[in-house]
PDB file of N, CA and C in Angstrom:
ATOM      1  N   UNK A   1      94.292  64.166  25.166  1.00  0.00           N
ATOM      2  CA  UNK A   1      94.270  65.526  24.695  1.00  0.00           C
ATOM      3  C   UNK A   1      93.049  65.727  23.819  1.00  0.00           C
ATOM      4  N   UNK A   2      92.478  66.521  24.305  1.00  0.00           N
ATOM      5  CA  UNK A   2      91.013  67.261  23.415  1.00  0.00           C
ATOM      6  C   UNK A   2      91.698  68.647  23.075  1.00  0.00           C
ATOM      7  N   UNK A   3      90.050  69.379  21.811  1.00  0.00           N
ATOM      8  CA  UNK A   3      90.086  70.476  21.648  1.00  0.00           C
ATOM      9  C   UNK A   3      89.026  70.853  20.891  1.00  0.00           C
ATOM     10  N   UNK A   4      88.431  72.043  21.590  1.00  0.00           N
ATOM     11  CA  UNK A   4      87.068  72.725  21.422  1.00  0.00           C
ATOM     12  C   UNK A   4      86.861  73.195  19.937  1.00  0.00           C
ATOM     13  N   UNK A   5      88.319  73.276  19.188  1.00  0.00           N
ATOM     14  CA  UNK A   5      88.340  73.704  18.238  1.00  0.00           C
ATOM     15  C   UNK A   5      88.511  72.844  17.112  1.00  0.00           C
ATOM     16  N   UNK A   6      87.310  72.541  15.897  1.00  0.00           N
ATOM     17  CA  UNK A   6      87.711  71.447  15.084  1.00  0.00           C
ATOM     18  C   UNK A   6      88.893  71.565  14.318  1.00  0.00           C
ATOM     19  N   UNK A   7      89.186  72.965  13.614  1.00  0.00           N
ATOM     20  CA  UNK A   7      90.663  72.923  12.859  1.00  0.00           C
ATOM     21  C   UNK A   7      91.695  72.347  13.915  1.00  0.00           C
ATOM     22  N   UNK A   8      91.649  72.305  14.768  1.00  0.00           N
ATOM     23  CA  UNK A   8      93.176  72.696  16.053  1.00  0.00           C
ATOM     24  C   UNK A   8      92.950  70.890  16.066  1.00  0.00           C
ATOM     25  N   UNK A   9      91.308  70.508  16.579  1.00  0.00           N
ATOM     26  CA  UNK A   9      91.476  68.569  16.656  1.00  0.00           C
ATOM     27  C   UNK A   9      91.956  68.109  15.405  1.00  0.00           C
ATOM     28  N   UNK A  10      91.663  68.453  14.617  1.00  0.00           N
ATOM     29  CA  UNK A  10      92.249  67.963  13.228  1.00  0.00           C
ATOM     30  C   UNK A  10      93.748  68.071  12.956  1.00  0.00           C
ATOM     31  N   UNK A  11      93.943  68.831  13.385  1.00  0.00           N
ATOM     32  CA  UNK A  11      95.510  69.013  13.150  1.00  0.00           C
ATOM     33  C   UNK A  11      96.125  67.767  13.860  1.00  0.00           C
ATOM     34  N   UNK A  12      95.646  68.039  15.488  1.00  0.00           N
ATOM     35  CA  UNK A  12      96.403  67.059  16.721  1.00  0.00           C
ATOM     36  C   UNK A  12      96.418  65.510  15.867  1.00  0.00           C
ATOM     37  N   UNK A  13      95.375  64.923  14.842  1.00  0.00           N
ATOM     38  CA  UNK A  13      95.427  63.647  14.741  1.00  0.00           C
ATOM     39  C   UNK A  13      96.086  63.251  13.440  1.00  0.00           C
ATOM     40  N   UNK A  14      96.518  64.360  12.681  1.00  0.00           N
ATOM     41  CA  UNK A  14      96.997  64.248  11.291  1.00  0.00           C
ATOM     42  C   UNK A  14      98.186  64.703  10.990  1.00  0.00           C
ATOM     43  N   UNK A  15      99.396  63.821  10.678  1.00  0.00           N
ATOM     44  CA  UNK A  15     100.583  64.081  10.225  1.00  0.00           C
ATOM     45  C   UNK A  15     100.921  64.817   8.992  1.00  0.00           C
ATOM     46  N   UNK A  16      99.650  64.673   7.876  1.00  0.00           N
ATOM     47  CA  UNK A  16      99.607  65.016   6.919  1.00  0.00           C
ATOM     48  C   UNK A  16      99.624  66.665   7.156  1.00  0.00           C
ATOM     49  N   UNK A  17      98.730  67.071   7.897  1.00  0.00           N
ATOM     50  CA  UNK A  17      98.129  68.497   7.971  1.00  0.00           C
ATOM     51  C   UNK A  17      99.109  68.916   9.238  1.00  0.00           C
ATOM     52  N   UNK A  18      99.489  68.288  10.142  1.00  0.00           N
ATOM     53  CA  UNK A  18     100.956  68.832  10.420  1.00  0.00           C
ATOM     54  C   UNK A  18     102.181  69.364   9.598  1.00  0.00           C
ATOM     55  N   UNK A  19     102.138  68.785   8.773  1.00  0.00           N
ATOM     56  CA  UNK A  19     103.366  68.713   7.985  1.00  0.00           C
ATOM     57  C   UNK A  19     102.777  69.921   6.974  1.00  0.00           C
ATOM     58  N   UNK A  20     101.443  69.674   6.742  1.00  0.00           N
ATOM     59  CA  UNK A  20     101.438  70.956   5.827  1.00  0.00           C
ATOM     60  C   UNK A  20     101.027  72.384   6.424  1.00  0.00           C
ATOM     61  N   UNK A  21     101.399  72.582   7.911  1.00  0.00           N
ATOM     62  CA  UNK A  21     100.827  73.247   8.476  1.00  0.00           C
ATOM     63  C   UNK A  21     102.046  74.483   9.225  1.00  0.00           C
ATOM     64  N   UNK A  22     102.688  73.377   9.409  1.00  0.00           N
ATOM     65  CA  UNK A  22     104.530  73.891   9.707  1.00  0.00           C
ATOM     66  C   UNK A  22     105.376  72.727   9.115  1.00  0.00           C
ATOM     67  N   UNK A  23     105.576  73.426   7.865  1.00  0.00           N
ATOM     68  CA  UNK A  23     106.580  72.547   6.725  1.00  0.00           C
ATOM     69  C   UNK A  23     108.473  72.520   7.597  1.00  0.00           C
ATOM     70  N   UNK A  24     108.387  73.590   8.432  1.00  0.00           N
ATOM     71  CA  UNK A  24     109.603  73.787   8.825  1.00  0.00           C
ATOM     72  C   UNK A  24     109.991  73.130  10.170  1.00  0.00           C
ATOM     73  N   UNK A  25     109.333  73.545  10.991  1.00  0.00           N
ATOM     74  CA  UNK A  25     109.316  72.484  12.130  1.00  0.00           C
ATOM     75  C   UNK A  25     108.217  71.669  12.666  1.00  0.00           C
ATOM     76  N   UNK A  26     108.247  71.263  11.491  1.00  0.00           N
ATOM     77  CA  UNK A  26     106.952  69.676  12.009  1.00  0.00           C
ATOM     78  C   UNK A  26     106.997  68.846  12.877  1.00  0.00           C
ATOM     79  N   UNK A  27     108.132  68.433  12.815  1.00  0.00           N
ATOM     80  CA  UNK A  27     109.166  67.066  13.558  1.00  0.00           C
ATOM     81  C   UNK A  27     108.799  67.755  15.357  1.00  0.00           C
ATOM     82  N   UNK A  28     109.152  69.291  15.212  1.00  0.00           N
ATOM     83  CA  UNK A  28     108.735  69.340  17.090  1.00  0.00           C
ATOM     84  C   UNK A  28     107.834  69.145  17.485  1.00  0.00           C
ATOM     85  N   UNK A  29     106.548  70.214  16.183  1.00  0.00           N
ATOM     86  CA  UNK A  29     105.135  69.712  16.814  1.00  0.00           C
ATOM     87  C   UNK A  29     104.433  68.254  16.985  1.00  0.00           C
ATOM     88  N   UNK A  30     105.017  67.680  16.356  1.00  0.00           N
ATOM     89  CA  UNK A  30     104.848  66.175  16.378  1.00  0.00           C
ATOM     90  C   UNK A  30     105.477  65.646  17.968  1.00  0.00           C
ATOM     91  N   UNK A  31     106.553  65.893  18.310  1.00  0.00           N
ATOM     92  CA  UNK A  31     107.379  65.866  19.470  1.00  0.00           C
ATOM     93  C   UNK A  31     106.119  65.676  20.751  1.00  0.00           C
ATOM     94  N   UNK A  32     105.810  67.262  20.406  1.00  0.00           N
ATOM     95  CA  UNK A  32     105.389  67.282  21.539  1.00  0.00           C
ATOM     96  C   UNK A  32     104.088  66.741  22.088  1.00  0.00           C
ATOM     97  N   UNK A  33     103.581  66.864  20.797  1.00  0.00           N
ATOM     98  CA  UNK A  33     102.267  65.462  20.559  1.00  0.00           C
ATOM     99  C   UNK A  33     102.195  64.203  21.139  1.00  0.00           C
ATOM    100  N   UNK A  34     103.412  63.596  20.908  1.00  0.00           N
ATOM    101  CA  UNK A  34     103.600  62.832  21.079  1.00  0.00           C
ATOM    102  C   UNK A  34     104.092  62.136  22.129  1.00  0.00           C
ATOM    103  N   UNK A  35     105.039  63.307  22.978  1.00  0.00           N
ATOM    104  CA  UNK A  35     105.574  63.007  24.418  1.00  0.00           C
ATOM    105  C   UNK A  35     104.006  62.999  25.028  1.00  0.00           C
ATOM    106  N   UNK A  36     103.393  64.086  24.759  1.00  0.00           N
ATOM    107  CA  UNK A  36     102.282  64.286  25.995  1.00  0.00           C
ATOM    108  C   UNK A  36     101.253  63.339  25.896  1.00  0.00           C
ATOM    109  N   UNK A  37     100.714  62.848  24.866  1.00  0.00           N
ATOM    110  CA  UNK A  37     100.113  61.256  24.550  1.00  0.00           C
ATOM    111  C   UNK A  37     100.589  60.189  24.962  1.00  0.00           C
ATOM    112  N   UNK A  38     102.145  59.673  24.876  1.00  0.00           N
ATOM    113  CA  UNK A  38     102.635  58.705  25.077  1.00  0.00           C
ATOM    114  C   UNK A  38     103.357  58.591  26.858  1.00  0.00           C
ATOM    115  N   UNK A  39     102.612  59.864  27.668  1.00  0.00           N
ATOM    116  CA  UNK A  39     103.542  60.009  29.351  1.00  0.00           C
ATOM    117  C   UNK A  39     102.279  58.793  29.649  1.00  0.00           C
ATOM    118  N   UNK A  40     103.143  58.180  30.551  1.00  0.00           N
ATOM    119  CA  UNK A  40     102.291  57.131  31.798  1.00  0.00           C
ATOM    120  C   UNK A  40     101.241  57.927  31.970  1.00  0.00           C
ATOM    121  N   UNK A  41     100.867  58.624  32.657  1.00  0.00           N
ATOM    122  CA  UNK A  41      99.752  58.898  33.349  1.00  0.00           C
ATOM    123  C   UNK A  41      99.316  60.222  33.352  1.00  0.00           C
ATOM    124  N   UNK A  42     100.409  61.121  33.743  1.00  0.00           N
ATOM    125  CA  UNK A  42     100.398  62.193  34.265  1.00  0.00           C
ATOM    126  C   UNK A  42     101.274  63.194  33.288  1.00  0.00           C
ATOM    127  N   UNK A  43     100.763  64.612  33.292  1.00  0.00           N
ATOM    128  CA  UNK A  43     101.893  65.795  32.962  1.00  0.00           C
ATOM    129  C   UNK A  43     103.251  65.534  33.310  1.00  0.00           C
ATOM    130  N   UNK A  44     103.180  64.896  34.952  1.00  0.00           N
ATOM    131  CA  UNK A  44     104.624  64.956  35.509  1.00  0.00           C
ATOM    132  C   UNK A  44     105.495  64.103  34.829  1.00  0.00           C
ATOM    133  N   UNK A  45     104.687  62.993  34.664  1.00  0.00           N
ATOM    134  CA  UNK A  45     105.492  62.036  33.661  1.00  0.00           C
ATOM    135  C   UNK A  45     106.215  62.387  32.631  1.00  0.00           C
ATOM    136  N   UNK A  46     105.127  63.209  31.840  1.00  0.00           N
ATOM    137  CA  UNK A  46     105.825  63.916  30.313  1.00  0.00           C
ATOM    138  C   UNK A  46     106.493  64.773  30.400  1.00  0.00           C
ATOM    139  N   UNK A  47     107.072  65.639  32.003  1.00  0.00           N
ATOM    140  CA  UNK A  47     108.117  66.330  32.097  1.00  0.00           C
ATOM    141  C   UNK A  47     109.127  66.095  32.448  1.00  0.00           C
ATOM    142  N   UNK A  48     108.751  64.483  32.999  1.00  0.00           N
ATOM    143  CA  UNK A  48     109.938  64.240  33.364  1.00  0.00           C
ATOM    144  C   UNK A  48     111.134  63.591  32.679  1.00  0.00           C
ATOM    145  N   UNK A  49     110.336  63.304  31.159  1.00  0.00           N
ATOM    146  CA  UNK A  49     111.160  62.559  29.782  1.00  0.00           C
ATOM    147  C   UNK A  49     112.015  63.601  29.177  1.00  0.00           C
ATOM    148  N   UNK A  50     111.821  65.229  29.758  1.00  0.00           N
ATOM    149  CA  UNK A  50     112.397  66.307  29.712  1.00  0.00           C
ATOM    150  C   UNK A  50     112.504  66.770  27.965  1.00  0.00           C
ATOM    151  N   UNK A  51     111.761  66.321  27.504  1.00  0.00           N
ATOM    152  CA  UNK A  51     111.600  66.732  26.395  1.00  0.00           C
ATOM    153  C   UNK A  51     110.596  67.733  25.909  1.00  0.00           C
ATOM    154  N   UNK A  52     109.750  68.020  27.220  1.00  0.00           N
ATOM    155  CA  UNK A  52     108.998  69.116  27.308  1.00  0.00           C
ATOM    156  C   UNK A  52     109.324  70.113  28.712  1.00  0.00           C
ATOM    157  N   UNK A  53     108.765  71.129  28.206  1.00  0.00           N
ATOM    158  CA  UNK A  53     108.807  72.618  29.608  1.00  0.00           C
ATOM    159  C   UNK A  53     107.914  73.032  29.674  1.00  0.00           C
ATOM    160  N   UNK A  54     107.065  73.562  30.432  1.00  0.00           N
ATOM    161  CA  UNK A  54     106.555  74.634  30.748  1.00  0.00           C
ATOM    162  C   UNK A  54     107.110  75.691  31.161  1.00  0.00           C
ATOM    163  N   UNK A  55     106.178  76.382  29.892  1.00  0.00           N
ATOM    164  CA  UNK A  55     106.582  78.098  30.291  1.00  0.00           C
ATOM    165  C   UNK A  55     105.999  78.719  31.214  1.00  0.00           C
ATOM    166  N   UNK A  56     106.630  79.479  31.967  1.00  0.00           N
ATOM    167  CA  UNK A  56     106.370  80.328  33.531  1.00  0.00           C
ATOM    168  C   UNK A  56     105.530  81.221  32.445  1.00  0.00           C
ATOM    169  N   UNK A  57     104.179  81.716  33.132  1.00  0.00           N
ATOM    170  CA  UNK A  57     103.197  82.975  32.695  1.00  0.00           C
ATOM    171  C   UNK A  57     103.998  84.247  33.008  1.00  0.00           C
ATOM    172  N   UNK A  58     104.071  85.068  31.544  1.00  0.00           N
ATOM    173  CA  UNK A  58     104.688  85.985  32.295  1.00  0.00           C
ATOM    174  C   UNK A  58     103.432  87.511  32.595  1.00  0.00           C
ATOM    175  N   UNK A  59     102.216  86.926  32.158  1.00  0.00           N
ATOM    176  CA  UNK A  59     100.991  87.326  33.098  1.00  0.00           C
ATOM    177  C   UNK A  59     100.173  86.376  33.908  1.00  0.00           C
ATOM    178  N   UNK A  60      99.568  87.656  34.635  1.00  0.00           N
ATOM    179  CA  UNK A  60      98.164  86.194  35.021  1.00  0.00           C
ATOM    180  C   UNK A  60      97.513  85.819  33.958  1.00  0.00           C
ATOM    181  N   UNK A  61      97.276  84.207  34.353  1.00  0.00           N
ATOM    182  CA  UNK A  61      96.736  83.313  33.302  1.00  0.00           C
ATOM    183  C   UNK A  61      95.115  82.566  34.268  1.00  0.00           C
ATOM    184  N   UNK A  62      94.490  82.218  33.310  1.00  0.00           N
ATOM    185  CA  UNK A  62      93.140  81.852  33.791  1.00  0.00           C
ATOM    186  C   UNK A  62      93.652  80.468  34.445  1.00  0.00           C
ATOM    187  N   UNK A  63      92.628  80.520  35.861  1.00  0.00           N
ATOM    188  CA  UNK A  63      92.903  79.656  36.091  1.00  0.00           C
ATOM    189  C   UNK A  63      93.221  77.876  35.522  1.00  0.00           C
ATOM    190  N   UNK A  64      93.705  77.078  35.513  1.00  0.00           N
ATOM    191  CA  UNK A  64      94.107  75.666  34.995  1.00  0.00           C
ATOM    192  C   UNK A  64      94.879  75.958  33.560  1.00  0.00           C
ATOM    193  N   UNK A  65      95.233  77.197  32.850  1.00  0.00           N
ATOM    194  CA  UNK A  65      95.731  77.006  32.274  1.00  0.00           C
ATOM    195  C   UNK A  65      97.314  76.949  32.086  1.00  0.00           C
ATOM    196  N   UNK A  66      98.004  76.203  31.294  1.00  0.00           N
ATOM    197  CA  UNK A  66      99.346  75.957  30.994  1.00  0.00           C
ATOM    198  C   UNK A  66      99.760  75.729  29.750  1.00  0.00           C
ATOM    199  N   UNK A  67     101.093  76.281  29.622  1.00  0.00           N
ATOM    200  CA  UNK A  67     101.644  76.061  27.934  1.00  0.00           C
ATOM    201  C   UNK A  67     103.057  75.399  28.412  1.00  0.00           C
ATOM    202  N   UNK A  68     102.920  74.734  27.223  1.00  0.00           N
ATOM    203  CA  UNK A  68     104.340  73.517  27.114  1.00  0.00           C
ATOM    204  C   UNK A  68     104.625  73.611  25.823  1.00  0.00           C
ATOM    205  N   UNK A  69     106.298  73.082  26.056  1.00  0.00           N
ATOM    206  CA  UNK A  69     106.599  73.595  24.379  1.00  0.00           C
ATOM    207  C   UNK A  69     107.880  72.220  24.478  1.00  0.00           C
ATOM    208  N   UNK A  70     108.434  72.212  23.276  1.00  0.00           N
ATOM    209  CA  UNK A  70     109.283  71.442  22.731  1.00  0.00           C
ATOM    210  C   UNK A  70     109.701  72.343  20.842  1.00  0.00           C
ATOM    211  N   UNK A  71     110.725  72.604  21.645  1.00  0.00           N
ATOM    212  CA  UNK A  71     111.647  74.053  20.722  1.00  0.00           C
ATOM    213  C   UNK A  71     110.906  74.792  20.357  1.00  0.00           C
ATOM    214  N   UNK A  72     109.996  75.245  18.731  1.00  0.00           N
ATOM    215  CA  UNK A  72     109.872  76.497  18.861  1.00  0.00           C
ATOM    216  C   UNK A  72     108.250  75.865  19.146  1.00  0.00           C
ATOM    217  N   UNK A  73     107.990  74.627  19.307  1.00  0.00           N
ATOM    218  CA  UNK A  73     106.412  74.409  19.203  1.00  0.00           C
ATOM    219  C   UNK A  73     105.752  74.852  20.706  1.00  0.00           C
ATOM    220  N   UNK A  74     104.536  75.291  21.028  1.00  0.00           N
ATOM    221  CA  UNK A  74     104.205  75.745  22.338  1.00  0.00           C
ATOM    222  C   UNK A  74     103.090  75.365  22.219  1.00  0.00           C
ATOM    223  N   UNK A  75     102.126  74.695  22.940  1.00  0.00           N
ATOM    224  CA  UNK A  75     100.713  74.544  23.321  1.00  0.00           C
ATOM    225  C   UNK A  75     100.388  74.677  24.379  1.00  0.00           C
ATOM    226  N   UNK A  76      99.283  75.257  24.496  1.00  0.00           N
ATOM    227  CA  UNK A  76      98.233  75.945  25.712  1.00  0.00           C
ATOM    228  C   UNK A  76      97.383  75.319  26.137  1.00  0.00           C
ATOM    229  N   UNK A  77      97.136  75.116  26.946  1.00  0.00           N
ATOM    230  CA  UNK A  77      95.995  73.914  27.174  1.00  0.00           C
ATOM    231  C   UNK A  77      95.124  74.600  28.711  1.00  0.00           C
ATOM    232  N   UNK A  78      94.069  74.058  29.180  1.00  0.00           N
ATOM    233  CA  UNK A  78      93.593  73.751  30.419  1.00  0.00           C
ATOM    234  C   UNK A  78      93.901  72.291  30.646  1.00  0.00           C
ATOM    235  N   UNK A  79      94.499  72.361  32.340  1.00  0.00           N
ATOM    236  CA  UNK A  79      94.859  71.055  32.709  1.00  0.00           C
ATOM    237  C   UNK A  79      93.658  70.491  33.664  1.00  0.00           C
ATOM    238  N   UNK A  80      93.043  69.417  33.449  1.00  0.00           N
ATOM    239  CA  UNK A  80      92.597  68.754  34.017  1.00  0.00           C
ATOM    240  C   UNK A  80      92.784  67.426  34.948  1.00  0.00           C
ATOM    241  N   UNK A  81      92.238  66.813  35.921  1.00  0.00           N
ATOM    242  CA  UNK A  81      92.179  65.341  36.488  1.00  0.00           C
ATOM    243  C   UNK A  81      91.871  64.705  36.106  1.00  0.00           C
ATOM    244  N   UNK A  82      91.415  63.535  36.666  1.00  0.00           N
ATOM    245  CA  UNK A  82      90.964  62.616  35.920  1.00  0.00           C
ATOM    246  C   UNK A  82      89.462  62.390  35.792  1.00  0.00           C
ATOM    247  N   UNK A  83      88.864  63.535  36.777  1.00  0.00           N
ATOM    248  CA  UNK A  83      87.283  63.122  36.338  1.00  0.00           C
ATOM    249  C   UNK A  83      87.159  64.457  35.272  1.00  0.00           C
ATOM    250  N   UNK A  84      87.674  65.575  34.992  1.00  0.00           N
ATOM    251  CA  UNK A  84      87.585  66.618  33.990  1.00  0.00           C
ATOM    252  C   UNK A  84      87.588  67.446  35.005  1.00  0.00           C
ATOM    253  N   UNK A  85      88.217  67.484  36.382  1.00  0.00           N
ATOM    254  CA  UNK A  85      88.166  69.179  36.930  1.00  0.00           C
ATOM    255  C   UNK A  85      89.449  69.665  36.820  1.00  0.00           C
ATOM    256  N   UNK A  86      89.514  71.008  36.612  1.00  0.00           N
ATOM    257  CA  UNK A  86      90.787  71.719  36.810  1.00  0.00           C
ATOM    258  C   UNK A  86      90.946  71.853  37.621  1.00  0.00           C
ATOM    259  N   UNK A  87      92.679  71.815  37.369  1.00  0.00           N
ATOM    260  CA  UNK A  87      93.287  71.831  38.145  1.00  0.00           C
ATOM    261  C   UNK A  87      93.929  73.601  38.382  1.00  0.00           C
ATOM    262  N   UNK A  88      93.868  74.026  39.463  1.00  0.00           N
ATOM    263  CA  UNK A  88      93.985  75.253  39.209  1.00  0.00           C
ATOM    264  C   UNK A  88      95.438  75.862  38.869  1.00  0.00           C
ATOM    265  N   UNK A  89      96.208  75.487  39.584  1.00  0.00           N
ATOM    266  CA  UNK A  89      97.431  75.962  39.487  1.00  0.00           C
ATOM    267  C   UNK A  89      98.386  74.582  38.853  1.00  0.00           C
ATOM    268  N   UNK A  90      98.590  74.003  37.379  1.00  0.00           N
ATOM    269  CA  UNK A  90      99.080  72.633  37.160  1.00  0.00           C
ATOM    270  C   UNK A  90     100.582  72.698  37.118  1.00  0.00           C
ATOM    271  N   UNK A  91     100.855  73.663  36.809  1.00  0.00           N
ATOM    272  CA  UNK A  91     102.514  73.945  36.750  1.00  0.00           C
ATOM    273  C   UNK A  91     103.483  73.534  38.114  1.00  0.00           C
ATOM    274  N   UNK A  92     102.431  74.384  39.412  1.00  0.00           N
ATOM    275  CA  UNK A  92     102.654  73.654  40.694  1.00  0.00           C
ATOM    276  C   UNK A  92     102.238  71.816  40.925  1.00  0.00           C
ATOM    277  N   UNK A  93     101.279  71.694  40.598  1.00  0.00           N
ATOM    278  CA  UNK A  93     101.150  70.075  40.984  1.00  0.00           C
ATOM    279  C   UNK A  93     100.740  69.575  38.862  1.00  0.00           C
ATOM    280  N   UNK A  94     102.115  68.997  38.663  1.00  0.00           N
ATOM    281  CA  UNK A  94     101.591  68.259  37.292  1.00  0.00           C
ATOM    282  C   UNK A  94     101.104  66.990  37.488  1.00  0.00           C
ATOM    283  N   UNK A  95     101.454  66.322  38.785  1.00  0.00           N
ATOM    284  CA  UNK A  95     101.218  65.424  39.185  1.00  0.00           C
ATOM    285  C   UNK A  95      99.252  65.141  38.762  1.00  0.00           C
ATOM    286  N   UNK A  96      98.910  65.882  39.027  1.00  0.00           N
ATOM    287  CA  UNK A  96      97.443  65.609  39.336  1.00  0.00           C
ATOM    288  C   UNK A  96      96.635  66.179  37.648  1.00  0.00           C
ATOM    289  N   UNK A  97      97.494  66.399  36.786  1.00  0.00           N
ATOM    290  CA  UNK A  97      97.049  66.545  35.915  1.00  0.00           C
ATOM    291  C   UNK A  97      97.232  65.152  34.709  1.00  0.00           C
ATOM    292  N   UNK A  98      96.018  64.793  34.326  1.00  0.00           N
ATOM    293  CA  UNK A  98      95.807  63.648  33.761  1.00  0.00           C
ATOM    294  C   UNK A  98      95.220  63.952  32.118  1.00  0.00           C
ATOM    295  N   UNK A  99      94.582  65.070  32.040  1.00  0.00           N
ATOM    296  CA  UNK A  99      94.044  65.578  30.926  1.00  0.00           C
ATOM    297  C   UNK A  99      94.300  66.650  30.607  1.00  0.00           C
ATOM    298  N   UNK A 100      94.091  67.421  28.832  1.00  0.00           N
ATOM    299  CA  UNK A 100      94.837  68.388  28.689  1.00  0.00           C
ATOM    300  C   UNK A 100      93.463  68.858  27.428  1.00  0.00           C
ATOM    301  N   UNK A 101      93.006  69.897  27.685  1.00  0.00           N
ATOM    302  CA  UNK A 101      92.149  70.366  26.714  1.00  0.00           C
ATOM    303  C   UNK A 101      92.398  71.598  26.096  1.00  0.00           C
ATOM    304  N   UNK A 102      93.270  71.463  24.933  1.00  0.00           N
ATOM    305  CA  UNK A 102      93.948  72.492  24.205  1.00  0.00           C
ATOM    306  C   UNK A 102      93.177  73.328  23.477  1.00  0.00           C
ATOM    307  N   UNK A 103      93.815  74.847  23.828  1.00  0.00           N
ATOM    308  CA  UNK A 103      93.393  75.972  23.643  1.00  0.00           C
ATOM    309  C   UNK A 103      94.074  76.437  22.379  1.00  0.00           C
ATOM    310  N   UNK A 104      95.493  76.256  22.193  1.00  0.00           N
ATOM    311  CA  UNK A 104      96.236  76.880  20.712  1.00  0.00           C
ATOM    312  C   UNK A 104      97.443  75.731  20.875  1.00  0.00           C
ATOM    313  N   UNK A 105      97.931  75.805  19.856  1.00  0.00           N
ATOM    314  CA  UNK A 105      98.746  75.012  19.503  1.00  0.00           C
ATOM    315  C   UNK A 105      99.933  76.216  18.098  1.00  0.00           C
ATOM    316  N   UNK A 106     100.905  76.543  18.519  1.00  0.00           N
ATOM    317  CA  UNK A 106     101.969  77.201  17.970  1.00  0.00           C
ATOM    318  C   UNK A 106     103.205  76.932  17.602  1.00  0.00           C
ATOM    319  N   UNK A 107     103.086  76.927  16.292  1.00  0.00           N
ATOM    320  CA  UNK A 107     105.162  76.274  16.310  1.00  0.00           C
ATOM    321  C   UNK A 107     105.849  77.554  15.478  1.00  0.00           C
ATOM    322  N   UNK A 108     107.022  77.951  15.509  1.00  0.00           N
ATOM    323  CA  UNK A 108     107.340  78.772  13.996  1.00  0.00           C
ATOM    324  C   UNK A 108     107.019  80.300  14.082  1.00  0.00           C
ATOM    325  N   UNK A 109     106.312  80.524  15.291  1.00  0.00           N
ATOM    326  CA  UNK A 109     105.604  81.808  14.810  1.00  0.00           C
ATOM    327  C   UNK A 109     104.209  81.636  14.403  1.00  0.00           C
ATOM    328  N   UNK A 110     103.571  80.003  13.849  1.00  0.00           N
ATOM    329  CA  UNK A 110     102.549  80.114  13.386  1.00  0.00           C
ATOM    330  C   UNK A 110     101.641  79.545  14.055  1.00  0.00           C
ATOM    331  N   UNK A 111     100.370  79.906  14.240  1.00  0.00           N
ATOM    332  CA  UNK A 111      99.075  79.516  14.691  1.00  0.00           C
ATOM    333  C   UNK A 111      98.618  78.357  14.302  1.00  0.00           C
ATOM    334  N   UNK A 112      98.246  77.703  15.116  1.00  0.00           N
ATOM    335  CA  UNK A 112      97.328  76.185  14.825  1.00  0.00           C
ATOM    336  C   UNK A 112      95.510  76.578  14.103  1.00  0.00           C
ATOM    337  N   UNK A 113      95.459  77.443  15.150  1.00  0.00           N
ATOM    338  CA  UNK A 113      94.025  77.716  14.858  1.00  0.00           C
ATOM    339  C   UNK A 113      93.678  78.274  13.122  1.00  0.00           C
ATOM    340  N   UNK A 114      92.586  77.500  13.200  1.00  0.00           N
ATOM    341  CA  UNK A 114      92.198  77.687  11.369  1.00  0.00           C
ATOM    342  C   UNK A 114      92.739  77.036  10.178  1.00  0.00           C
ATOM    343  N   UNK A 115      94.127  76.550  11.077  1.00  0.00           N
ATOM    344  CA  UNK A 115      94.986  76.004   9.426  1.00  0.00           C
ATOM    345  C   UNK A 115      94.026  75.104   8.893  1.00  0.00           C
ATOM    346  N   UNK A 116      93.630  73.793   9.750  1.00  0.00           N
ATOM    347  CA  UNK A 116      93.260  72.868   8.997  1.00  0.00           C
ATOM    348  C   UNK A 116      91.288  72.823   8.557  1.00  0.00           C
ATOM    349  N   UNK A 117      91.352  73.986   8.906  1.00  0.00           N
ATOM    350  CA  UNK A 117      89.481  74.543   8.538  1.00  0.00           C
ATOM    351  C   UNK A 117      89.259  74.647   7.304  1.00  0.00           C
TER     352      UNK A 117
END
C-alpha cells in the first residue's frame, strides 16, 4: 500500500497518529490496515478473511478505483498488478489486484487527508 499523499503515508505507518487521528475508532482503521498488508498476495485474499468489503459505487468511479472498509473505516484506493497497471474494473477480478495506491482513507466521519500534515 502507497500514497501520493504525505499526511495520508504518514498516517498508514503510525499507530501513534492513528490513534490520534480517530481516538474513537482506531482499532478498525488499524483493522483494515492491517488485513490488507497482511493478505497472501492478492485483494482476493484479504476478502476472503472477510473482515473487509467492498463498497458497490453508487456512481461511476474512475477507472481502477475501489473502496474497502472494515466498520465505520473506508479506504479508496486505485487497484493495481503487480507490475503497477490498473486494473480497471478490481471489484470484478480482486484476484489480479496485488497493489493498492490510496487515495483517502476515512473512519468516523473523519478524513485521513491532512490530519497528520
Amino acid at each position: 500500500m502507497t500514497s501520493s499523499d504525505a499526511a495520508l503515508a504518514a498516517l498508514l505507518v503510525s499507530p501513534l497518529l492513528l490513534a490520534q487521528a480517530w481516538p474513537g475508532v482506531c482499532e478498525e482503521v488499524k483493522t483494515l490496515i492491517h488485513v490488507l498488508r497482511m493478505a497472501l498476495a492478492t485483494l482476493a485474499d484479504a476478502l476472503d478473511i472477510g473482515l473487509v468489503d467492498v463498497v458497490a459505487p453508487r456512481m461511476a468511479v474512475p477507472a481502477g478505483q475501489i473502496s474497502l472498509t472494515c466498520g465505520s473505516a473506508m479506504l479508496t484506493a486505485v487497484a493495481k498488478d503487480e507490475t503497477g497497471e490498473v486494473i480497471c474494473d478490481p471489484q470484478d477480478h480482486p484476484a489480479l489486484v496485488r497493489r493498492l495506491e490510496i487515495i483517502s482513507l476515512t473512519a468516523g466521519g473523519r478524513s485521513g487527508l491532512g490530519l497528520a500534515g
